[in-house]
N, C-alpha and C. Protein backbone atom coordinates (compact mmCIF):
# COMPACT_ATOMS: atom_id res chain seq x y z
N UNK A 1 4.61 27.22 20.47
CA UNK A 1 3.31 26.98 21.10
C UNK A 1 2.33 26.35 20.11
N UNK A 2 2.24 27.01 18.95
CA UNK A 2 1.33 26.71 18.17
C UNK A 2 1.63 24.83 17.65
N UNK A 3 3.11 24.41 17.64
CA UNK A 3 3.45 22.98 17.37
C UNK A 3 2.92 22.65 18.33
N UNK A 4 3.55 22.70 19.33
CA UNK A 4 2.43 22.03 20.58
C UNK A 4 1.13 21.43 20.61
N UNK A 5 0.31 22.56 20.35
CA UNK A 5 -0.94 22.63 20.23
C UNK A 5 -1.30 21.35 19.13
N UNK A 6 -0.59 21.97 18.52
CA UNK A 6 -1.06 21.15 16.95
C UNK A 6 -0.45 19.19 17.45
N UNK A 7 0.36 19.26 18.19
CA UNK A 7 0.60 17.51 18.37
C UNK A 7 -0.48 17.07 19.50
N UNK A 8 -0.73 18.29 20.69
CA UNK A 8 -1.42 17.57 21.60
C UNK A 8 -3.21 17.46 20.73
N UNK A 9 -3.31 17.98 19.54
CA UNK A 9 -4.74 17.58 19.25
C UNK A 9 -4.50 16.39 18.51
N UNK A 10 -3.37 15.89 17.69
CA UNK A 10 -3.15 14.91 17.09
C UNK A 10 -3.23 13.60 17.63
N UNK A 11 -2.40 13.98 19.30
CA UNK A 11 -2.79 12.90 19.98
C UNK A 11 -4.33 12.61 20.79
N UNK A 12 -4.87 13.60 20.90
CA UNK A 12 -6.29 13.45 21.13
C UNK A 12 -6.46 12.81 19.98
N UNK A 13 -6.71 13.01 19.31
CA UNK A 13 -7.66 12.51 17.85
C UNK A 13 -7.25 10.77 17.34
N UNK A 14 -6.01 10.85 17.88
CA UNK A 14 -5.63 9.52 17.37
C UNK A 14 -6.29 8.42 18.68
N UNK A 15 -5.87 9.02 20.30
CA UNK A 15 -6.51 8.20 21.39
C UNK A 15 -7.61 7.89 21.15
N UNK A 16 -8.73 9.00 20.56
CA UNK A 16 -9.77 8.95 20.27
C UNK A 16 -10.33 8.60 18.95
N UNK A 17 -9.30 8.08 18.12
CA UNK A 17 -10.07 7.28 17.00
C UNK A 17 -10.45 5.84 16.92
N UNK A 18 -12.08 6.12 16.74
CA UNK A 18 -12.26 4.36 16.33
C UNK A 18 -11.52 3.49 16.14
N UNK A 19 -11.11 3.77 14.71
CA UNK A 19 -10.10 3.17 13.85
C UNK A 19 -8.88 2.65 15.13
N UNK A 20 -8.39 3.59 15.19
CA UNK A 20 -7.26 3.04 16.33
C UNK A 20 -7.65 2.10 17.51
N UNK A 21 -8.55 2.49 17.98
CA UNK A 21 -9.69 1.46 19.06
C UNK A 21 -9.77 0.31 18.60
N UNK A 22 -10.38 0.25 17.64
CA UNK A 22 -10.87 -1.25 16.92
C UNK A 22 -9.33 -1.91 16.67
N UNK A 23 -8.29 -1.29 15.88
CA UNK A 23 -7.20 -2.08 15.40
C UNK A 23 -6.92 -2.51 16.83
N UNK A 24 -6.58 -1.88 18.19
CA UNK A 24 -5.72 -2.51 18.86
C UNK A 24 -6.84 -3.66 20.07
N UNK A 25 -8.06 -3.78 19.40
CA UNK A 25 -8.62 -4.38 20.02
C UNK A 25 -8.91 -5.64 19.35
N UNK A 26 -8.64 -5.77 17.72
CA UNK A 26 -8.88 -6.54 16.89
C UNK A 26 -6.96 -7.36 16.58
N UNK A 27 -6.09 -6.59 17.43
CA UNK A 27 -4.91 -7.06 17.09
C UNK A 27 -4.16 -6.73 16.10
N UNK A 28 -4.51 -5.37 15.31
CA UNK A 28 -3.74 -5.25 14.19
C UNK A 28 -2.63 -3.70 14.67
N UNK A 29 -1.95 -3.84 14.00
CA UNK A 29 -0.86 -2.92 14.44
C UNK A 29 -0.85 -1.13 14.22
N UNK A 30 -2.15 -1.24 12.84
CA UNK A 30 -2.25 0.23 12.83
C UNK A 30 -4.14 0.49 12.14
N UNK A 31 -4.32 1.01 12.07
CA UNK A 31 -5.76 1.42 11.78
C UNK A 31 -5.68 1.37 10.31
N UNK A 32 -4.84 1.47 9.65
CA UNK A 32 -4.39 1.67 7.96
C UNK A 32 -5.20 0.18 7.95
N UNK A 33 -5.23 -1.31 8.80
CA UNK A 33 -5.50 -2.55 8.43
C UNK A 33 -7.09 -2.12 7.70
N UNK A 34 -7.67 -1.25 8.24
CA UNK A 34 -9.59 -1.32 8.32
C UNK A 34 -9.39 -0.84 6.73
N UNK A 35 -8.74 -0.09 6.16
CA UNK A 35 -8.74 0.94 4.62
C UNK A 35 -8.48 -0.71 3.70
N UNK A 36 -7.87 -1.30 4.09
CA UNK A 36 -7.39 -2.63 2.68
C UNK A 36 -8.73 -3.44 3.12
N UNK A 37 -9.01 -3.48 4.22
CA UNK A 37 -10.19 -4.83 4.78
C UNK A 37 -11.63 -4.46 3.80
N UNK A 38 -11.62 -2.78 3.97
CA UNK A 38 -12.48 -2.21 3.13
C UNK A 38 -13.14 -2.30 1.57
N UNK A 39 -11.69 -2.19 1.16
CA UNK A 39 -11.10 -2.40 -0.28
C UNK A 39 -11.58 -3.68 -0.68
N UNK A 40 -10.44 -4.34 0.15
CA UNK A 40 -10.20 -6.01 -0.05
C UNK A 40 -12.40 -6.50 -0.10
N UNK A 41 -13.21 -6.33 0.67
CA UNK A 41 -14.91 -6.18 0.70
C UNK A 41 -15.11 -6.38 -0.51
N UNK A 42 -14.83 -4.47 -1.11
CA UNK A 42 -15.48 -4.25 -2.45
C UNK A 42 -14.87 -4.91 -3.76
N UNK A 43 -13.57 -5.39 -2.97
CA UNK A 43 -12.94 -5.62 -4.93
C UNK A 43 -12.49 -6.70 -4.76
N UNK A 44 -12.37 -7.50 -3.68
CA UNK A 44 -11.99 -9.50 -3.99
C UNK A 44 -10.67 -9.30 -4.10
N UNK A 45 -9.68 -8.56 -3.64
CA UNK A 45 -8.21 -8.34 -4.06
C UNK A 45 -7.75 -10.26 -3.36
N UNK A 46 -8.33 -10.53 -2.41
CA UNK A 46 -7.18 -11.17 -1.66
C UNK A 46 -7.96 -12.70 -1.54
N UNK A 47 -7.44 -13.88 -1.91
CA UNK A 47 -8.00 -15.02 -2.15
C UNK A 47 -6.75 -16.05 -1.73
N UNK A 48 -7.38 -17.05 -1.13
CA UNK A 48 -6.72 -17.95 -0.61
C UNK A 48 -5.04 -18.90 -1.29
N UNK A 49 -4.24 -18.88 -1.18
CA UNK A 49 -3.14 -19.03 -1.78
C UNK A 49 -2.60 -18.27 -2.46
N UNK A 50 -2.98 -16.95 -2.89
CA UNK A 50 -2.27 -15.42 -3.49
C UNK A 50 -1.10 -15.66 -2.95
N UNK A 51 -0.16 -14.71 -4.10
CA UNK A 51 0.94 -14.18 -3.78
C UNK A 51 0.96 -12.82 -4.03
N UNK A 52 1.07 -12.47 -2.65
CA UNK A 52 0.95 -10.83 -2.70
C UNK A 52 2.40 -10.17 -2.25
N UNK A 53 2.21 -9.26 -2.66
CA UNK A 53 3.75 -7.92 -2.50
C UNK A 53 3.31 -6.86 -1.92
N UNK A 54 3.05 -6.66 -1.03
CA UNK A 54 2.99 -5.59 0.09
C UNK A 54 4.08 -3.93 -0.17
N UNK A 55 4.10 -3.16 -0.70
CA UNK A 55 5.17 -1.98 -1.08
C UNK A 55 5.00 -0.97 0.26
N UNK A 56 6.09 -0.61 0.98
CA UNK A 56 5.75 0.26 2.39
C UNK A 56 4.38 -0.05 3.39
N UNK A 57 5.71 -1.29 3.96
CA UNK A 57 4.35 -2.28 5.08
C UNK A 57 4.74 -1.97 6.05
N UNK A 58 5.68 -1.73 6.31
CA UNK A 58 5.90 -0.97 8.41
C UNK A 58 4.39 -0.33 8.31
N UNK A 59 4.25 -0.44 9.51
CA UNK A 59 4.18 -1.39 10.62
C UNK A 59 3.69 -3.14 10.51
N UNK A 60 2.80 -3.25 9.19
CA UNK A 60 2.64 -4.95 8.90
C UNK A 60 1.41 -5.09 9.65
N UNK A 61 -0.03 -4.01 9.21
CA UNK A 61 -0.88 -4.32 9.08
C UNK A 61 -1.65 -4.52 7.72
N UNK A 62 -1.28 -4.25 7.09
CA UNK A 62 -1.63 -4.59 6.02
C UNK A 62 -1.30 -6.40 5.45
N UNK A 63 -0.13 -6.62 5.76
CA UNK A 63 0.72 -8.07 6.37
C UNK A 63 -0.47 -8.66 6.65
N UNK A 64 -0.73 -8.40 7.96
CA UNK A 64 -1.47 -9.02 9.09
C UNK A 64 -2.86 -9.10 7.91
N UNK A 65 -3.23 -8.26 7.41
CA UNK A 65 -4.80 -8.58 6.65
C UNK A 65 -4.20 -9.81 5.66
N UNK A 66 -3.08 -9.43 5.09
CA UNK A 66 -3.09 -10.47 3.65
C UNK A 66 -2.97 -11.72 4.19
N UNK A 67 -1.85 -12.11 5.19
CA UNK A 67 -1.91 -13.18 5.93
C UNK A 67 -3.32 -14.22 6.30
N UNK A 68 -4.14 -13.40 7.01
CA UNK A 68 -5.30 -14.05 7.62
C UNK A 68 -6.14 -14.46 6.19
N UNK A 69 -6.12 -13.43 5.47
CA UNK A 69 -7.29 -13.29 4.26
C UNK A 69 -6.70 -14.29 3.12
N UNK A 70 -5.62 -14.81 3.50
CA UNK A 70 -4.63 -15.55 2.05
C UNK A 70 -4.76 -16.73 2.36
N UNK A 71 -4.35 -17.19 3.84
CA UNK A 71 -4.48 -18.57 4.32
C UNK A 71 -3.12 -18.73 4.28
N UNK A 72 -2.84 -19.95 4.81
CA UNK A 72 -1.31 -20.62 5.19
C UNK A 72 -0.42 -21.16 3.70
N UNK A 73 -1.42 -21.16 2.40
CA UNK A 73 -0.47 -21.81 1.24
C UNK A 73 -0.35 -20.28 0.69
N UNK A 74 -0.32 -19.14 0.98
CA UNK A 74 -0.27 -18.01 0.60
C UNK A 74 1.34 -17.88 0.55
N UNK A 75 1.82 -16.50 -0.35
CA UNK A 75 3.06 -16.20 -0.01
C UNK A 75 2.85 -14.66 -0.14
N UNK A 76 3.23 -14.25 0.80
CA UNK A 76 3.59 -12.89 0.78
C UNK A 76 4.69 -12.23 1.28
N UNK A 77 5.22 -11.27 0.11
CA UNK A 77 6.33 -10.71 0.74
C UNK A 77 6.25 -8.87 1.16
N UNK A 78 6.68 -8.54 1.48
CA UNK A 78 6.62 -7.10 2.14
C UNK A 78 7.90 -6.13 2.32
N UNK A 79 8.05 -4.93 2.06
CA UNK A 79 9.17 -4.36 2.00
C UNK A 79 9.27 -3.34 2.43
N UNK A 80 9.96 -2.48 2.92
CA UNK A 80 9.66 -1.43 3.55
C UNK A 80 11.49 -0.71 3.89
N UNK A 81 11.28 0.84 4.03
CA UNK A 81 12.62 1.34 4.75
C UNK A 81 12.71 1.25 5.93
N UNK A 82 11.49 1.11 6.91
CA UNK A 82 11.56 0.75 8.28
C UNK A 82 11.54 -0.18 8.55
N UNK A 83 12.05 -0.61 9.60
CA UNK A 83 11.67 -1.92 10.28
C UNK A 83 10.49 -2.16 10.45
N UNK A 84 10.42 -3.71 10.33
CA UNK A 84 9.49 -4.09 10.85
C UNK A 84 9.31 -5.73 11.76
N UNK A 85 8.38 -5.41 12.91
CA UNK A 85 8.62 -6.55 13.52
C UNK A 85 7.87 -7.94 12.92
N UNK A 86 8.49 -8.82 12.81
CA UNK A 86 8.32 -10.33 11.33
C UNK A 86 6.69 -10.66 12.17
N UNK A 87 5.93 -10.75 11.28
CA UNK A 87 4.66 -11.09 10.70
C UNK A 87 4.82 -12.47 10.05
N UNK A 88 4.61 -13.62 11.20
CA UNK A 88 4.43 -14.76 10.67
C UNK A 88 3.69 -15.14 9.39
N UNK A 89 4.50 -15.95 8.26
CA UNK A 89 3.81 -15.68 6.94
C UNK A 89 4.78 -14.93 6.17
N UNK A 90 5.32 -13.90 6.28
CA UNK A 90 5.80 -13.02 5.43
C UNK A 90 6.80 -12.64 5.46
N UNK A 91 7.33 -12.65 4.47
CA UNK A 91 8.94 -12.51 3.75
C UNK A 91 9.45 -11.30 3.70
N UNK A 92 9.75 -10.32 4.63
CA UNK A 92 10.32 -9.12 4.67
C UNK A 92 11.31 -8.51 4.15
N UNK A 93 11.73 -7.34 3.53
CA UNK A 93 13.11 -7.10 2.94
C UNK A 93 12.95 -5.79 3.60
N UNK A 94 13.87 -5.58 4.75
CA UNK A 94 14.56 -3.81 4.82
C UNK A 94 14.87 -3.15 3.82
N UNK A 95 14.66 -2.06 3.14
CA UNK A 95 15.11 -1.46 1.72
C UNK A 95 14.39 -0.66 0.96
N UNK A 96 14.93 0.32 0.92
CA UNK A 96 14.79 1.64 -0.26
C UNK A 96 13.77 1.20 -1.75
N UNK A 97 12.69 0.77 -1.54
CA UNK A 97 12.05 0.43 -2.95
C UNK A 97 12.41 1.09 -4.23
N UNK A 98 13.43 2.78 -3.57
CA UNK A 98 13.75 3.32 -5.05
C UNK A 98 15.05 2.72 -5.23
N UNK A 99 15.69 2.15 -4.88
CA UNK A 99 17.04 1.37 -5.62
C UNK A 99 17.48 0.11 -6.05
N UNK A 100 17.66 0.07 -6.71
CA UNK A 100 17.81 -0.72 -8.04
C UNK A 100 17.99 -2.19 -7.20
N UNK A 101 19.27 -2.27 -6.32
CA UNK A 101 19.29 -3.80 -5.49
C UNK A 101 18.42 -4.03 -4.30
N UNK A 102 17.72 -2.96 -4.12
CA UNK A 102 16.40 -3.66 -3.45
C UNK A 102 15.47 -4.21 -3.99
N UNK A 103 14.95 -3.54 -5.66
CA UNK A 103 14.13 -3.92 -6.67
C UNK A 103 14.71 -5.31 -6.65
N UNK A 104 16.07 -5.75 -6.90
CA UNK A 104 16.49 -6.96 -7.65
C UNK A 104 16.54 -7.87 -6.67
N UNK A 105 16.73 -7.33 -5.04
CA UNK A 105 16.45 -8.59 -4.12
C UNK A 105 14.86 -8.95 -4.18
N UNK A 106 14.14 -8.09 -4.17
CA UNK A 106 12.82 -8.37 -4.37
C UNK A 106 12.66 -9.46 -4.97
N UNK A 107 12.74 -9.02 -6.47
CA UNK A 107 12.59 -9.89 -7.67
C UNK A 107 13.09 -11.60 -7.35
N UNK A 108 14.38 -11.04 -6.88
CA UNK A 108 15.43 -12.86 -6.50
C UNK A 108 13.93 -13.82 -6.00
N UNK A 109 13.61 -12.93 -4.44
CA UNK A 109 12.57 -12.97 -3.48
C UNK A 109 11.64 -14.61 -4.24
N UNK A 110 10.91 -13.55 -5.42
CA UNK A 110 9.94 -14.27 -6.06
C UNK A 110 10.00 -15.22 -7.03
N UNK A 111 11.76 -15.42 -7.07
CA UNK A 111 12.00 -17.15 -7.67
C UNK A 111 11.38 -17.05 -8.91
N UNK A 112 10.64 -16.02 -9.57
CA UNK A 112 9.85 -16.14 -10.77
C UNK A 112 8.57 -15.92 -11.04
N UNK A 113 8.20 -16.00 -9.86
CA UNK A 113 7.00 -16.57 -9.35
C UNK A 113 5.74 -15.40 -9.94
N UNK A 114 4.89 -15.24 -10.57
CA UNK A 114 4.25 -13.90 -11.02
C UNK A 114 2.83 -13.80 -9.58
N UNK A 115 2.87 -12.41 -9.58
CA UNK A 115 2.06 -11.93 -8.52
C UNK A 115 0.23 -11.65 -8.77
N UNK A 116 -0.33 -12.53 -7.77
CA UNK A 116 -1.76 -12.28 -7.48
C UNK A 116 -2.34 -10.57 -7.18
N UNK A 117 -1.58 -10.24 -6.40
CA UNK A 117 -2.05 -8.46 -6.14
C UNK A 117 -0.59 -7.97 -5.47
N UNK A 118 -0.31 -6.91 -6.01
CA UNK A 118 0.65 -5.74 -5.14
C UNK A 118 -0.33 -4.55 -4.49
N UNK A 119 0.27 -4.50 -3.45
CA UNK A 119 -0.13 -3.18 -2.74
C UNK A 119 0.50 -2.38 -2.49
N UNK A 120 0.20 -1.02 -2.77
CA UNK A 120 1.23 -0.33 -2.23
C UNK A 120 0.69 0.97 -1.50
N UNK A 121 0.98 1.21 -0.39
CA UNK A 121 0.96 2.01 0.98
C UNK A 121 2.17 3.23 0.94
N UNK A 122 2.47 3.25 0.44
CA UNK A 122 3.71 3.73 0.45
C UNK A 122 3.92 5.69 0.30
N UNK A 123 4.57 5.85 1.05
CA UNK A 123 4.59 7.56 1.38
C UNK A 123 5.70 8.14 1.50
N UNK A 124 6.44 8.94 0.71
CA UNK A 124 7.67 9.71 0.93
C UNK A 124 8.11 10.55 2.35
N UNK A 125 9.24 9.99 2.67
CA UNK A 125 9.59 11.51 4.07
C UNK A 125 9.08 12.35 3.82
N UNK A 126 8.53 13.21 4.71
CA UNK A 126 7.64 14.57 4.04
C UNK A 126 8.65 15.70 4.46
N UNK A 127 9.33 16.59 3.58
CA UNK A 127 10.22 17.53 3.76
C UNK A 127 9.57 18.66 3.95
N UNK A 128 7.77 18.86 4.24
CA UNK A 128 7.06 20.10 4.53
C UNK A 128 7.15 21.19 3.72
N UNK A 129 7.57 20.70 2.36
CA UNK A 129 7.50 21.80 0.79
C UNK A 129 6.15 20.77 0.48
N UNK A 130 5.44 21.56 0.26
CA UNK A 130 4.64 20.75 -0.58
C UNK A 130 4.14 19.95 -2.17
N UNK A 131 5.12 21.24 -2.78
CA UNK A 131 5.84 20.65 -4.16
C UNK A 131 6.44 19.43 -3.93
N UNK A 132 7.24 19.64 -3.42
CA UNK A 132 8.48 18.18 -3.44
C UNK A 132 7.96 16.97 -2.90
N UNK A 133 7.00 17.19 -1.69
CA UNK A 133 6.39 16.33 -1.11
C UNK A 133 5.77 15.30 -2.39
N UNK A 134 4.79 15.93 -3.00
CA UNK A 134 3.81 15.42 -3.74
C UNK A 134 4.61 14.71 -5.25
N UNK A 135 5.47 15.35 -5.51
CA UNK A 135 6.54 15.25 -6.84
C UNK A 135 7.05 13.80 -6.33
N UNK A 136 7.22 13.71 -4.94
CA UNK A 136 8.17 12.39 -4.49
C UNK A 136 6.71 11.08 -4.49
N UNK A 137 6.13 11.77 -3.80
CA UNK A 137 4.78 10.34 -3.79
C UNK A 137 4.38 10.26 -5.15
N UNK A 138 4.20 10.84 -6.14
CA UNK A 138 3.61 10.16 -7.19
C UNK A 138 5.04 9.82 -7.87
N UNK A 139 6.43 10.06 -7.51
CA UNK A 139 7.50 9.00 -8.21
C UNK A 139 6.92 7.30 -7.24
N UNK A 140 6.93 7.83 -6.61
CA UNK A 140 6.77 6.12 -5.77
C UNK A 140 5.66 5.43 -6.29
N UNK A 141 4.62 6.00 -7.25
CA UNK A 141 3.11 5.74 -7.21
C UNK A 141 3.72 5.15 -8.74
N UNK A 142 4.31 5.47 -9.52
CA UNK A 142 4.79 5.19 -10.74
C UNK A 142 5.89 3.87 -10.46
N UNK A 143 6.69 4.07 -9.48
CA UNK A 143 7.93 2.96 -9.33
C UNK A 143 6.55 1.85 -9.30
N UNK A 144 5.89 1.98 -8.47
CA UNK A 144 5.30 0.68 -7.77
C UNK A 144 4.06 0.25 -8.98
N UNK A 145 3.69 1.33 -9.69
CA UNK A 145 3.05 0.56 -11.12
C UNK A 145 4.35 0.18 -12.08
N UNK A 146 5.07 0.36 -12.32
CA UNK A 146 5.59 -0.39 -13.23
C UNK A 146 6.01 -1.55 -12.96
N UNK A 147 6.59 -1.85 -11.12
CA UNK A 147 6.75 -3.07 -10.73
C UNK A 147 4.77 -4.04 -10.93
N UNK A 148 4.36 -3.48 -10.80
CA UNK A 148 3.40 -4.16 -10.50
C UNK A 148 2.58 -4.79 -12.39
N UNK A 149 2.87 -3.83 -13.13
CA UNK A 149 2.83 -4.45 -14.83
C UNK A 149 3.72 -5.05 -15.29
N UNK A 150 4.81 -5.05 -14.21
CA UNK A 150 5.83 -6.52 -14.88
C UNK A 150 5.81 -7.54 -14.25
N UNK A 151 4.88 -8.11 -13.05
CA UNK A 151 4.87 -8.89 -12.35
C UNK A 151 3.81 -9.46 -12.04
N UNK A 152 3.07 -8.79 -12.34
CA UNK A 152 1.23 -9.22 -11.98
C UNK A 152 1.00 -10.16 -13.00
N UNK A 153 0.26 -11.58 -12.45
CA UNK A 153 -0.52 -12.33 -13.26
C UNK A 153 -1.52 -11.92 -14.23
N UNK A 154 -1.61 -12.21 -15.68
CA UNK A 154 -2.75 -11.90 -16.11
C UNK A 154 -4.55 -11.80 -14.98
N UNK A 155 -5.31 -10.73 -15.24
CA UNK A 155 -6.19 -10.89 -14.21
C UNK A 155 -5.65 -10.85 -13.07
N UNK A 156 -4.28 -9.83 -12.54
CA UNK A 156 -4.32 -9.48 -11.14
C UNK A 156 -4.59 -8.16 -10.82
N UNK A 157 -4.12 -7.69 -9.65
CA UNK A 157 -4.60 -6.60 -9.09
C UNK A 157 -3.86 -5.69 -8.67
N UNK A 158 -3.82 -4.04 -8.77
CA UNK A 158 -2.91 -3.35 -8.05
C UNK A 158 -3.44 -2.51 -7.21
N UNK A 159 -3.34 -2.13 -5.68
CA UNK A 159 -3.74 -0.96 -5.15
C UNK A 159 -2.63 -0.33 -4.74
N UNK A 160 -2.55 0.81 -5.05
CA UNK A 160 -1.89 1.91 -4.60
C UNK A 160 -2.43 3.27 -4.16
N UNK A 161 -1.76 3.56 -3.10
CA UNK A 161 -2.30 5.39 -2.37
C UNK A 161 -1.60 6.20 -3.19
N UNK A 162 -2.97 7.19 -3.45
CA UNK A 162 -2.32 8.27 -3.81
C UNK A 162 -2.34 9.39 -3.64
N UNK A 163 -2.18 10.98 -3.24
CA UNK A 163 -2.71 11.90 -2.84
C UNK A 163 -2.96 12.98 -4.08
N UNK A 164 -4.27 12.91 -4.17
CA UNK A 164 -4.83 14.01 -4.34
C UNK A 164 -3.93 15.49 -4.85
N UNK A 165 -3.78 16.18 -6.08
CA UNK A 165 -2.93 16.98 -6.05
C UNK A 165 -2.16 17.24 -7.89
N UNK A 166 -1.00 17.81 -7.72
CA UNK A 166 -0.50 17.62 -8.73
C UNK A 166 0.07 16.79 -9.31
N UNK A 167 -0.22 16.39 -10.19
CA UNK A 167 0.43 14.75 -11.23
C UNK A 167 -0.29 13.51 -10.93
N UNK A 168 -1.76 13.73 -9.81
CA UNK A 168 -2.46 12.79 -9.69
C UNK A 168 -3.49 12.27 -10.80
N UNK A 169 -4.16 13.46 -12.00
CA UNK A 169 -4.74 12.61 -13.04
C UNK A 169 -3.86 12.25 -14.11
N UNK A 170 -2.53 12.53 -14.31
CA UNK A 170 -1.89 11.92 -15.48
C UNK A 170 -1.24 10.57 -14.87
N UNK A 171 -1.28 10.45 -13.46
CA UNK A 171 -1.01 8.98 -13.19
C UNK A 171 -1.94 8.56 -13.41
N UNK A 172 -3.40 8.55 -12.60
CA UNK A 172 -4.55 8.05 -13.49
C UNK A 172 -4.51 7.24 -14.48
N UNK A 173 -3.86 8.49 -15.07
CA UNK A 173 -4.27 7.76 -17.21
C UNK A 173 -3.21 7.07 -17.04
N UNK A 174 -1.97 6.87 -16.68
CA UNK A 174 -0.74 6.06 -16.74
C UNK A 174 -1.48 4.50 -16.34
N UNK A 175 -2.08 4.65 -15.19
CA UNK A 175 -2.73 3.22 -14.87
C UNK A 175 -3.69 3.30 -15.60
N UNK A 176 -4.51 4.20 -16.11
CA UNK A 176 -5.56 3.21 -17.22
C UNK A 176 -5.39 3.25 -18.21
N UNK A 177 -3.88 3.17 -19.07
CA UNK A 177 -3.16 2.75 -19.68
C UNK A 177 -2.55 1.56 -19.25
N UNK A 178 -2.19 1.30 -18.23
CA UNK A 178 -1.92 0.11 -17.81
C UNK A 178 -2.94 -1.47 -17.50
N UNK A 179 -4.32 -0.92 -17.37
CA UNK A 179 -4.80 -2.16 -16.95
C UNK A 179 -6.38 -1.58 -17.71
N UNK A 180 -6.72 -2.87 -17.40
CA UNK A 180 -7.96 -2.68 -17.87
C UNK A 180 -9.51 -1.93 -17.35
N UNK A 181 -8.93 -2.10 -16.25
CA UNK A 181 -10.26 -0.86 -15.30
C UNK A 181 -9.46 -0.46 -14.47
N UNK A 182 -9.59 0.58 -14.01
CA UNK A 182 -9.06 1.65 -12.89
C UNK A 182 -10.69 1.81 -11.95
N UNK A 183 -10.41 1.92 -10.81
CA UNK A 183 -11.16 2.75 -9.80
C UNK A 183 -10.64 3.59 -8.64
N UNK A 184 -11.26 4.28 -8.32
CA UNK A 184 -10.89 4.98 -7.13
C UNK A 184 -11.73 4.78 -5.61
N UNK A 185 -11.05 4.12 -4.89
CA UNK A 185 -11.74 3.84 -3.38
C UNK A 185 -10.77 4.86 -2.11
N UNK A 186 -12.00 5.16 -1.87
CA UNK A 186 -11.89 6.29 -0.43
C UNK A 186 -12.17 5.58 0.60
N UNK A 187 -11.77 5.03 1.44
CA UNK A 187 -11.94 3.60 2.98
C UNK A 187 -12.15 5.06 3.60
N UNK A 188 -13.60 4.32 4.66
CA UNK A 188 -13.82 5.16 5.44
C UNK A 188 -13.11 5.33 6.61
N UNK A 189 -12.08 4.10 6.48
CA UNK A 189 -10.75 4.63 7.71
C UNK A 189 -9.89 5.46 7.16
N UNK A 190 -10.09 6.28 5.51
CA UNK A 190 -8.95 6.76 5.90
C UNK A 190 -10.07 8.39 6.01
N UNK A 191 -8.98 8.97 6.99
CA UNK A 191 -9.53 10.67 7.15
C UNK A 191 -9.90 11.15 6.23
N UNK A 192 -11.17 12.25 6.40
CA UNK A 192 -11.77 12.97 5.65
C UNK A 192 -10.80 13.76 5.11
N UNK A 193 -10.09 14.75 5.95
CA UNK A 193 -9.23 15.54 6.08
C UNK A 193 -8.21 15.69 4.82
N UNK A 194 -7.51 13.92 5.10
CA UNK A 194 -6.53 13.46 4.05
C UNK A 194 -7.12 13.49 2.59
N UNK A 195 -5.55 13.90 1.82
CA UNK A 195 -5.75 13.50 -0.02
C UNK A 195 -5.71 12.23 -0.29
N UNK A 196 -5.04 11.20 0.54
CA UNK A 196 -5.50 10.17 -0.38
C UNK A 196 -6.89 9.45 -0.41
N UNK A 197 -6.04 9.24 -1.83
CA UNK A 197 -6.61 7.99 -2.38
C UNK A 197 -6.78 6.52 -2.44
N UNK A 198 -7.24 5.38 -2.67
CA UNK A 198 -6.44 4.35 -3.55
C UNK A 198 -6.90 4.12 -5.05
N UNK A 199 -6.17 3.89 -5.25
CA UNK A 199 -6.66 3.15 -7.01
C UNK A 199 -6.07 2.36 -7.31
N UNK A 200 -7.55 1.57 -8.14
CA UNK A 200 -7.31 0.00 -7.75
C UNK A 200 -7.34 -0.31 -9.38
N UNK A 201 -5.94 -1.27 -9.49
CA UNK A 201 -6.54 -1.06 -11.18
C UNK A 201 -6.55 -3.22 -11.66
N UNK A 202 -7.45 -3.24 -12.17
CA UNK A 202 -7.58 -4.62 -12.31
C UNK A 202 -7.50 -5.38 -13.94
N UNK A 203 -7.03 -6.53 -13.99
CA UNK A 203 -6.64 -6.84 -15.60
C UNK A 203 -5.59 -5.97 -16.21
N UNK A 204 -4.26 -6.49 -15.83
CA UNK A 204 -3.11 -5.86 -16.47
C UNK A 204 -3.18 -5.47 -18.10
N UNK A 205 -2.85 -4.92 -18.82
CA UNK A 205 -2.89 -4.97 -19.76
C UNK A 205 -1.61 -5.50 -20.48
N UNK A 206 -1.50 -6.58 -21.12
CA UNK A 206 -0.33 -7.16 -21.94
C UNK A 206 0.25 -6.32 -22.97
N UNK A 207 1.61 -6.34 -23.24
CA UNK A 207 2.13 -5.41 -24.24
C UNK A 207 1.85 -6.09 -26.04
C-alpha cells in the first residue's frame, strides 16, 4: 500500500510539474532540458560550432539543447546504456560508459578531434542501499572527469551531476585539481528535494 501511495504521488507531482509542462510544450523530451538551458545562461557552456559529448543522454534532451544552442556546423556525440530515439545532429553510441570498448568506440567517434564541453547527466541503477548507490555515482562522476581532462580543449568545459553525500567533497577537490575554477550550480528545475548537484569546472588544467 504504502508503494502505491508513494508512485501515485509521484505521478501527481510529475503531471503537475512545470518543468514537465513547459518541456512537452517547448518540445523537449524531459524537463532535465530546463537544468543545462539554466547552466548553459550562467556559464556560456555552449557556442556555435562546439563539439560536445553528452555522458548518459537517454532520453536526448540535453541533445536537443546542444543541438539548437550549437547550430548545424556543431558536432555532438552522446552515449548512453539506454536507448535512445536519434536526435538529428547527433552521433549516438548504445554502451556501458564503464567499459573500456565503449570508452574506445567513443574516442574512434572523435577522429581526434578535442572537445568544446562534456556533459555529464549520468546516474547509476539505483540498487536502494544507499551506500552502494552513492559509491557507484561518484565512480561515474570520476570516469567522466578523467574522460573529460583528456579530451577537453584548452579553455573548455565540464558539467557533471553530482549527489550530495559521501565522496562528494573529495571529488570536489579532484576537479579543482583538475581545472582551473570549479562551481557549483543548483537549476531551479532540478528538485528541491534532490542531492544533486552540477559542477561546472572551467580551464582544464594541463599536466
Amino acid at each position: 500500500m504504502k508503494k502505491n501511495k508513494t508512485s501515485r504521488a509521484w505521478v501527481h507531482d510529475h503531471v503537475n510539474d512545470p518543468y514537465v509542462q513547459r518541456a512537452q510544450a517547448d518540445g523537449y523530451r524531459a524537463r532535465a532540458a530546463y537544468k543545462l538551458l539554466e547552466i548553459d545562461e550562467r556559464d556560456h557552456l555552449l557556442r556555435p560550432g562546439a563539439v560536445v559529448v553528452d555522458l548518459g543522454a537517454a532520453p536526448g534532451s540535453w541533445c536537443q539543447v546542444a543541438v539548437k544552442r550549437c547550430g548545424p556546423k556543431a558536432r555532438v556525440f552522446a552515449l548512453d546504456l539506454l536507448p535512445m530515439e536519434p536526435v538529428a545532429g547527433v552521433d549516438f553510441i548504445l554502451g556501458d560508459f564503464t567499459e573500456d570498448s565503449v570508452l574506445e568506440l567513443l574516442e574512434a567517434r572523435l577522429e581526434g578531434a578535442r572537445v568544446d564541453v562534456v556533459l555529464s547527466d549520468m546516474a547509476p541503477n539505483l540498487s536502494g542501499v544507499a551506500t552502494v548507490d552513492q559509491a557507484r555515482s561518484i565512480h561515474l562522476c570520476e570516469l567522466a572527469l578523467d574522460f573529460a581532462a583528456r579530451h577537453l580543449k584548452p579553455g573548455g568545459q565540464f558539467v557533471v551531476k553530482v549527489f550530495q553525500g559521501e565522496g562528494f567533497m573529495d571529488f570536489r577537490k579532484q576537479m579543482e585539481g583538475a581545472f582551473a575554477l570549479v562551481q557549483v550550480r543548483k537549476p531551479k528545475a532540478s528538485r528541491d528535494r534532490s542531492a544533486e548537484v552540477y559542477l561546472v569546472g572551467k580551464g582544464p588544467q594541463t599536466a
